[in-house]
Protein backbone atom coordinates (compact mmCIF):
# COMPACT_ATOMS: atom_id res chain seq x y z
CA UNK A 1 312.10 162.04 239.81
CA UNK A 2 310.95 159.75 237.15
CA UNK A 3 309.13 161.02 233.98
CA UNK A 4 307.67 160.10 230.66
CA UNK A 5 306.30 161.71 227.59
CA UNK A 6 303.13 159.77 226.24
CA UNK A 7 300.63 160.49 223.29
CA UNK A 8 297.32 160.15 224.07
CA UNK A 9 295.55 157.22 222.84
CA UNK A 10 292.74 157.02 224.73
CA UNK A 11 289.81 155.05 223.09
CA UNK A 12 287.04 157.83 221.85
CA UNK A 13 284.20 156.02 223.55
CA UNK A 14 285.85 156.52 227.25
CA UNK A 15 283.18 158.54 229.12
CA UNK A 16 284.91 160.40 232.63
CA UNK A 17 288.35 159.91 231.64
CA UNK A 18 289.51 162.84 233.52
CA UNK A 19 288.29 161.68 236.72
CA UNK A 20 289.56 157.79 235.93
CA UNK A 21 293.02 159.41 235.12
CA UNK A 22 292.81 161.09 238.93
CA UNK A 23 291.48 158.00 240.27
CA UNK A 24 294.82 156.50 238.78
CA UNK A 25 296.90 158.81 240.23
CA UNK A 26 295.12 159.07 243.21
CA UNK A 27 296.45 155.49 244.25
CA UNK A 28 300.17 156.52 244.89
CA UNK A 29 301.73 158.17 247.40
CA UNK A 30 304.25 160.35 244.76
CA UNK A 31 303.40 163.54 243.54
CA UNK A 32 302.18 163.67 240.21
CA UNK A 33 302.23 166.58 237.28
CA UNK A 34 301.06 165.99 233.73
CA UNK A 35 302.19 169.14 231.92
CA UNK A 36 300.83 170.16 228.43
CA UNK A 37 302.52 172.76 226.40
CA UNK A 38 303.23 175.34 229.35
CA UNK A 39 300.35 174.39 231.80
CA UNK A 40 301.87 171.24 234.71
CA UNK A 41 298.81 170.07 236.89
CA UNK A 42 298.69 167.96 239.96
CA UNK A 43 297.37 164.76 238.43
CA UNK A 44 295.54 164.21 241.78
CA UNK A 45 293.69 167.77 241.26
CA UNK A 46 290.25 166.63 239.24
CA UNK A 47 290.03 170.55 239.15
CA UNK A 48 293.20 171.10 237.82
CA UNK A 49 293.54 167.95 235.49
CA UNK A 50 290.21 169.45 233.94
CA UNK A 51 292.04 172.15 232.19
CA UNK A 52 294.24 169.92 230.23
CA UNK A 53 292.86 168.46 227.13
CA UNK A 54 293.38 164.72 226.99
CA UNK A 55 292.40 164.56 222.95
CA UNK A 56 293.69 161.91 220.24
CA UNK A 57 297.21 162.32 219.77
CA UNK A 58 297.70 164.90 222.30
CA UNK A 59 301.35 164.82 224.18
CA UNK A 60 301.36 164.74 227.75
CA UNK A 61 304.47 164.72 230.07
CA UNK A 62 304.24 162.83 233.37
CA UNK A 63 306.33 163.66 235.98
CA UNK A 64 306.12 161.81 239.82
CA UNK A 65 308.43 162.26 242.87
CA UNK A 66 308.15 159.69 245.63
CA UNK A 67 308.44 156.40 247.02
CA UNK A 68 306.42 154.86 243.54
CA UNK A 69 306.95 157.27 240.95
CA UNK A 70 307.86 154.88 238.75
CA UNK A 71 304.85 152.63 239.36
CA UNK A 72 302.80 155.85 239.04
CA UNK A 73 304.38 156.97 236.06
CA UNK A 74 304.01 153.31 234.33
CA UNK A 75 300.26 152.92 235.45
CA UNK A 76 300.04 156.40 234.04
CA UNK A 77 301.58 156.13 230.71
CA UNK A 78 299.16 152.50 230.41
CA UNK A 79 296.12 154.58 230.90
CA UNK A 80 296.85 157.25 228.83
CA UNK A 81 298.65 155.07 225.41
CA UNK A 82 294.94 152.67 225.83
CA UNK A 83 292.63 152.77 228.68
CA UNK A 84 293.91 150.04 230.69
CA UNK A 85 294.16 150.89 234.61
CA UNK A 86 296.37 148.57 236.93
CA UNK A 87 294.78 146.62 239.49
């Protein structure tokens, strides 16, 4: 398992950056949580990411298991410090 604690620095224009973030995710095969506080979501779960709030300054834990986590985890951690989605 790979894993990272990030705080969110998402820019405060971003419109749909729940679903981007699952779109992220979406692209590996790994399982993904973000956990906030006591809640851990399947990053891949637009329903579930939904009910964690992704506000300035926020923490957010990533966790991924699988044949990319870290790849996941990195491309995470870049979308969620600024905005910027791998390729």
């Amino acid at each position: 398992m790979t894993s990272n604690n990030v705080i969110v620095n998402l820019p405060k224009e971003m419109d749909r950056k729940v679903a981007i973030l699952v779109q992220v995710a979406s692209q590996y095969d790994s399982r993904i949580h973000l956990i906030c506080g006591t809640k851990k979501v399947n990053a891949k779960s637009i329903m579930g990411m939904m009910t964690i709030p992704l506000d300035q300054n926020d923490e957010i834990r990533i966790e991924a298991e699988g044949s990319d986590e870290e790849e996941a985890v990195r491309a995470i951690t870049l979308f969620l410090e600024n905005g910027d989605r791998v390729a």
